[in-house]
Protein backbone atom coordinates (compact mmCIF):
# COMPACT_ATOMS: atom_id res chain seq x y z
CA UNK A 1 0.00 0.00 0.00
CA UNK A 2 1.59 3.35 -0.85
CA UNK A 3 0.69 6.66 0.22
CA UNK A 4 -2.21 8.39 -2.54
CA UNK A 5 -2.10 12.27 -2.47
CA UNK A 6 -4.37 14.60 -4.64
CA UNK A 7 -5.36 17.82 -5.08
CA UNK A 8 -6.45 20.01 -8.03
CA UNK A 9 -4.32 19.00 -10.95
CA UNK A 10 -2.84 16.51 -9.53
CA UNK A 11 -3.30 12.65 -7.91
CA UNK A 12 -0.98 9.67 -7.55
CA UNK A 13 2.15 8.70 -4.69
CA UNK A 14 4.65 11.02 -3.81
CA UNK A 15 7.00 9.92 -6.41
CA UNK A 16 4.83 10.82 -8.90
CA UNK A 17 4.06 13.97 -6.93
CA UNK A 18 8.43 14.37 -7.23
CA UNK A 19 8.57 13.78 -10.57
CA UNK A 20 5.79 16.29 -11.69
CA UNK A 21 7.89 18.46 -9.42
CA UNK A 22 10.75 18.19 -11.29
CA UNK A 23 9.45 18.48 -15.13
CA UNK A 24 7.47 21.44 -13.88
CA UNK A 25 3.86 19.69 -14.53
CA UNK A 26 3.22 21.48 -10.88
CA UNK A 27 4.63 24.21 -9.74
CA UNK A 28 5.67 24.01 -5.67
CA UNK A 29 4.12 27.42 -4.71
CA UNK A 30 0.72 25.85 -5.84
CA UNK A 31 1.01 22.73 -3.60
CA UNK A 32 -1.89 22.78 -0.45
CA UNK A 33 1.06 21.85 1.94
CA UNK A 34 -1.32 21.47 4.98
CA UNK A 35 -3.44 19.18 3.01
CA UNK A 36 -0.88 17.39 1.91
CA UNK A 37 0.19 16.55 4.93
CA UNK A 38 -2.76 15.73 6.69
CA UNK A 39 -3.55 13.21 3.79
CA UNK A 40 -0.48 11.62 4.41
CA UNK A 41 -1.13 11.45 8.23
CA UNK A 42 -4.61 10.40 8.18
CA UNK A 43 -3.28 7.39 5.53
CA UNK A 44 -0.38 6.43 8.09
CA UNK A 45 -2.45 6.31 11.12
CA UNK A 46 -4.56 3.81 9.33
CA UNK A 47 -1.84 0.89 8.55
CA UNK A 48 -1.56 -1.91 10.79
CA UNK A 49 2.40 -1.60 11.53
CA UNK A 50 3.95 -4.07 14.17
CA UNK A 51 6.86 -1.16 14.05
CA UNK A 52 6.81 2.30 14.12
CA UNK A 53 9.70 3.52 15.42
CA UNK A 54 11.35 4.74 12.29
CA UNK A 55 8.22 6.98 11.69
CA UNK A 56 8.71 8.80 13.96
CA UNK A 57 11.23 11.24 12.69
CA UNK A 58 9.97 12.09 9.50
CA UNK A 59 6.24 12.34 11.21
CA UNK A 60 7.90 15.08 13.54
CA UNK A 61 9.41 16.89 10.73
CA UNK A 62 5.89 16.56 8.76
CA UNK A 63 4.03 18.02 11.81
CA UNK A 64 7.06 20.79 12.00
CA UNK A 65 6.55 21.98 8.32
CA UNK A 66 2.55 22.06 8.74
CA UNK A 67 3.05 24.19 11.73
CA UNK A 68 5.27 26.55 10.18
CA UNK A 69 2.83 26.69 6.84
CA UNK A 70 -0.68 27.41 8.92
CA UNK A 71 1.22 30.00 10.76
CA UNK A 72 2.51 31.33 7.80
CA UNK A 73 6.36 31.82 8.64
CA UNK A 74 7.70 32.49 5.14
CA UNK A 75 10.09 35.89 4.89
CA UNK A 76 8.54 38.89 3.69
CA UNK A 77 9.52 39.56 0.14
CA UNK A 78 10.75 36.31 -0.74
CA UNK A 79 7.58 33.97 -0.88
CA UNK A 80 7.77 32.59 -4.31
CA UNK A 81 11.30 31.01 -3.36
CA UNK A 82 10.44 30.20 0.56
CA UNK A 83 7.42 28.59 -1.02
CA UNK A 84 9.23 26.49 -3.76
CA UNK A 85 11.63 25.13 -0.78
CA UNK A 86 8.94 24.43 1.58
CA UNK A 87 7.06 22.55 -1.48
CA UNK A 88 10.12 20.91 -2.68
CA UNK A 89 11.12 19.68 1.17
CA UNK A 90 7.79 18.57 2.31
CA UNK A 91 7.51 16.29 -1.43
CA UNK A 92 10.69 14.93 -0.34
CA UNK A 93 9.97 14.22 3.37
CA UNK A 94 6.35 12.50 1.71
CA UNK A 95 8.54 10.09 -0.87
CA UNK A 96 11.01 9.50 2.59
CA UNK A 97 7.82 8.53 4.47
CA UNK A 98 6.41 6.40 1.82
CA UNK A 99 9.58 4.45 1.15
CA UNK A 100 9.93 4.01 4.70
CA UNK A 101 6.06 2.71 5.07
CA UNK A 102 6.67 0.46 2.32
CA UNK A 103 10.04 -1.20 4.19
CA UNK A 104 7.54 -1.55 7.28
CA UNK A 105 5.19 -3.47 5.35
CA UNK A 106 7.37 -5.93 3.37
CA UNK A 107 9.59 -6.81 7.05
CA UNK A 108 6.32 -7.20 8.66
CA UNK A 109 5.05 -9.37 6.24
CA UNK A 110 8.33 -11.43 6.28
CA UNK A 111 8.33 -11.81 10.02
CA UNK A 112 4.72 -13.06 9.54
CA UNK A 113 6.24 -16.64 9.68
CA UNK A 114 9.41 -15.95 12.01
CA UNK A 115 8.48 -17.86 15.42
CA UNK A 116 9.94 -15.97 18.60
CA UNK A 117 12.66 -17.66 20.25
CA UNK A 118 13.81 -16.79 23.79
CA UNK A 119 17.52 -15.42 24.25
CA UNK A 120 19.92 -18.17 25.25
CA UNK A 121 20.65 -17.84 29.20
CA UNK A 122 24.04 -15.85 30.37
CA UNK A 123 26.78 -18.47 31.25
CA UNK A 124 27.29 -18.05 34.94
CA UNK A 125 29.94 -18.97 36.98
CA UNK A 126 29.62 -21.94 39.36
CA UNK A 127 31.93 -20.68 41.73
CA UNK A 128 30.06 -17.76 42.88
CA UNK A 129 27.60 -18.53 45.58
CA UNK A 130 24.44 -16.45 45.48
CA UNK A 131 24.27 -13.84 48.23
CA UNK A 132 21.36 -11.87 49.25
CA UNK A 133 21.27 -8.49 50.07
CA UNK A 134 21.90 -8.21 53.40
CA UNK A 135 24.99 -11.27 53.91
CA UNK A 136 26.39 -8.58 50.69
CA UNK A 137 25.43 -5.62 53.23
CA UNK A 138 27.33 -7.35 56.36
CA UNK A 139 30.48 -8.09 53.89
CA UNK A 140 30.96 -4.65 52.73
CA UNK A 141 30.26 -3.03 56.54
CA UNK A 142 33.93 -4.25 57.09
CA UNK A 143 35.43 -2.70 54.63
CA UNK A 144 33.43 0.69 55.18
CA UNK A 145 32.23 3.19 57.33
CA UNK A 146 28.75 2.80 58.89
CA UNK A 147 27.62 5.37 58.09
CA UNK A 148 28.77 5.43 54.36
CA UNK A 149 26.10 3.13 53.50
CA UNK A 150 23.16 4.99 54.61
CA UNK A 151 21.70 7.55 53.04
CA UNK A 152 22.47 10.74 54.16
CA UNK A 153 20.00 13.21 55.33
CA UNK A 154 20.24 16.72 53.29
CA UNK A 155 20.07 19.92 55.55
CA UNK A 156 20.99 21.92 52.43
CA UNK A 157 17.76 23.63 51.44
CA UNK A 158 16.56 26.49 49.29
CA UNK A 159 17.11 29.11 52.10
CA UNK A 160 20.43 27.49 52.77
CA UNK A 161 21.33 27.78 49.40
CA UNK A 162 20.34 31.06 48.38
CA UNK A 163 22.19 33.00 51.90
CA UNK A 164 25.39 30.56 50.81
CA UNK A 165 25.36 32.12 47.08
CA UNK A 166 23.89 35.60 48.17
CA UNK A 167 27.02 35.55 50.59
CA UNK A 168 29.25 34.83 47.33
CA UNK A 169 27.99 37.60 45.02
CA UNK A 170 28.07 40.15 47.17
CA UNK A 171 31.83 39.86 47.44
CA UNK A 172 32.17 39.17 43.82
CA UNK A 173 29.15 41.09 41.81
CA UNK A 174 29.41 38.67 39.15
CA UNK A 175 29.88 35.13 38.92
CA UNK A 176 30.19 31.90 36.63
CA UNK A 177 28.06 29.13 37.70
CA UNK A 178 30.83 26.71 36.51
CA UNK A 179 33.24 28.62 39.25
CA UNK A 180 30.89 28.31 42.56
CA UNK A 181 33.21 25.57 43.28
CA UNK A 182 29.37 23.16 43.48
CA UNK A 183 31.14 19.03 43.67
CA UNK A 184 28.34 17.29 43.52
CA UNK A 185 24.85 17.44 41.91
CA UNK A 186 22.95 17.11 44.62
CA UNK A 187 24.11 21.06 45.61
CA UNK A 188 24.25 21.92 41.62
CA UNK A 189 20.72 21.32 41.66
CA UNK A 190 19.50 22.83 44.76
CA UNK A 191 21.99 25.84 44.33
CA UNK A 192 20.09 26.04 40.74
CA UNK A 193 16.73 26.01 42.03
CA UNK A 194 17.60 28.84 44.58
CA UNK A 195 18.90 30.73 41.71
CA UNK A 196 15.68 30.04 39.71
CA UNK A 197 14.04 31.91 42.30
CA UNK A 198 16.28 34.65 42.58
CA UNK A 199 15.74 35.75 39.25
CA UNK A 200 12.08 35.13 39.35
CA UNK A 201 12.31 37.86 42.52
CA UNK A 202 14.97 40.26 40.64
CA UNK A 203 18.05 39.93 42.57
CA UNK A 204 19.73 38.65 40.35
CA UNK A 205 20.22 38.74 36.44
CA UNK A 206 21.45 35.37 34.20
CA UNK A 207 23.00 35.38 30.94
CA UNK A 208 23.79 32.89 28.82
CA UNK A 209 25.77 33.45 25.11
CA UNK A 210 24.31 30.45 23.51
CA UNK A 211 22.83 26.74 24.30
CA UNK A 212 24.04 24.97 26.65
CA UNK A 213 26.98 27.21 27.53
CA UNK A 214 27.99 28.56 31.13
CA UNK A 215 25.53 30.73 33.34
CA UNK A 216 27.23 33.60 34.15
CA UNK A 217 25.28 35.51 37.14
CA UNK A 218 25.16 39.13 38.23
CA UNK A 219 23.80 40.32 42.12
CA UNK A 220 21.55 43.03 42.02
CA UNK A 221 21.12 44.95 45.27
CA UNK A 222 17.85 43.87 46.80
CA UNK A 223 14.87 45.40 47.18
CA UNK A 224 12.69 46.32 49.76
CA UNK A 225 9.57 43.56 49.30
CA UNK A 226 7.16 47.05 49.51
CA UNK A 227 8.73 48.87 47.37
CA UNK A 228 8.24 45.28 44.99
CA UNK A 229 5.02 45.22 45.33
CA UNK A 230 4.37 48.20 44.59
């Protein structure tokens, strides 16, 4: 079964759709790309696919370039070519979606007569006895601290956090969050959150040059919570 599109002046698979493309039969500013798409959706939802997992990109990039035609993103002054590469992508992503469909379909047919067989059990060695828990719990107590194998109990809180880095950036004025000198992410993460809610109060102000890149953080003098409000 392979994906059917049509609109006015045009019906067959996306190949076709390609090909017309190509000789200039249709012209890519005239293609109904939200149509187009939702054909090719509503056709996909209906197969009976054991696997779908490879859809799933090109259906995100379908729904992507839908979005970004009913909202109606093009540049200003350069429609006719936005629209030909929108038209020309979208074709392409329908003939990558079809091809892929069609793989689906043949494997799944194939494995129609392909009996499931369980995996072969892990060799195990004979010489190791099988411990529970707790005889593993009173072997590694001698080797150990105590109290290194409970869990600890963390007094480090918002509040905590916030008068530790407060403290910090009033000596400093500015600071990298990479530099707080934070070991483990149990205090990157609380430290963070009090942060969070600095900024969300205005004391302080986060910058960041691009994804994923280093916080850098700047103290502003605090401000009386009346003068806030009003």
């Amino acid at each position: 079964m392979a994906i059917h599109l049509s609109f006015e002046g045009f019906s067959g698979t996306p190949e076709e759709l390609q090909r017309a493309l190509r000789s200039g039969k249709v012209q890519a500013r005239d293609l109904p790309l939200v149509a187009l798409v939702d054909q090719a959706l509503a056709q996909v939802a209906d197969l009976q696919l054991a696997e779908r997992g490879a859809l799933l990109p090109i259906l995100a990039e379908l729904l992507e370039r839908k979005l970004r035609a009913l909202l109606k993103l093009d540049r200003a002054g350069d429609e006719d070519d936005a629209a030909e590469e929108e038209g020309e992508a979208l074709v392409g992503l329908l003939v990558e979606l079809d091809e892929v469909v069609r793989f689906l379909m043949e494997r799944a047919e194939a494995r129609r007569y392909v009996w499931p067989v369980p995996a072969a059990a892990l060799p195990r060695d004979g010489r190791l006895a099988r411990l529970s828990v707790g005889v593993l719990y009173r072997h590694a107590r001698r080797f150990v601290r105590p109290q290194a194998l409970l869990p600890t109990v963390d007094r480090f809180g918002l509040a905590e956090a916030w008068a530790w880095l407060r403290e910090r950036l009033q000596r400093l004025g500015r600071a990298r969050f990479s530099a707080l000198g934070l070991k483990v992410w149990s205090e990157r993460t609380v430290v963070f959150a009090a942060l969070l809610e600095a900024v969300r109060q205005g004391q302080v102000d986060l910058r960041q040059p691009r994804p994923f890149a280093d916080l850098t953080i700047e103290y502003r003098p605090e401000v009386d919570p009346k003068e806030r409000s009003a």
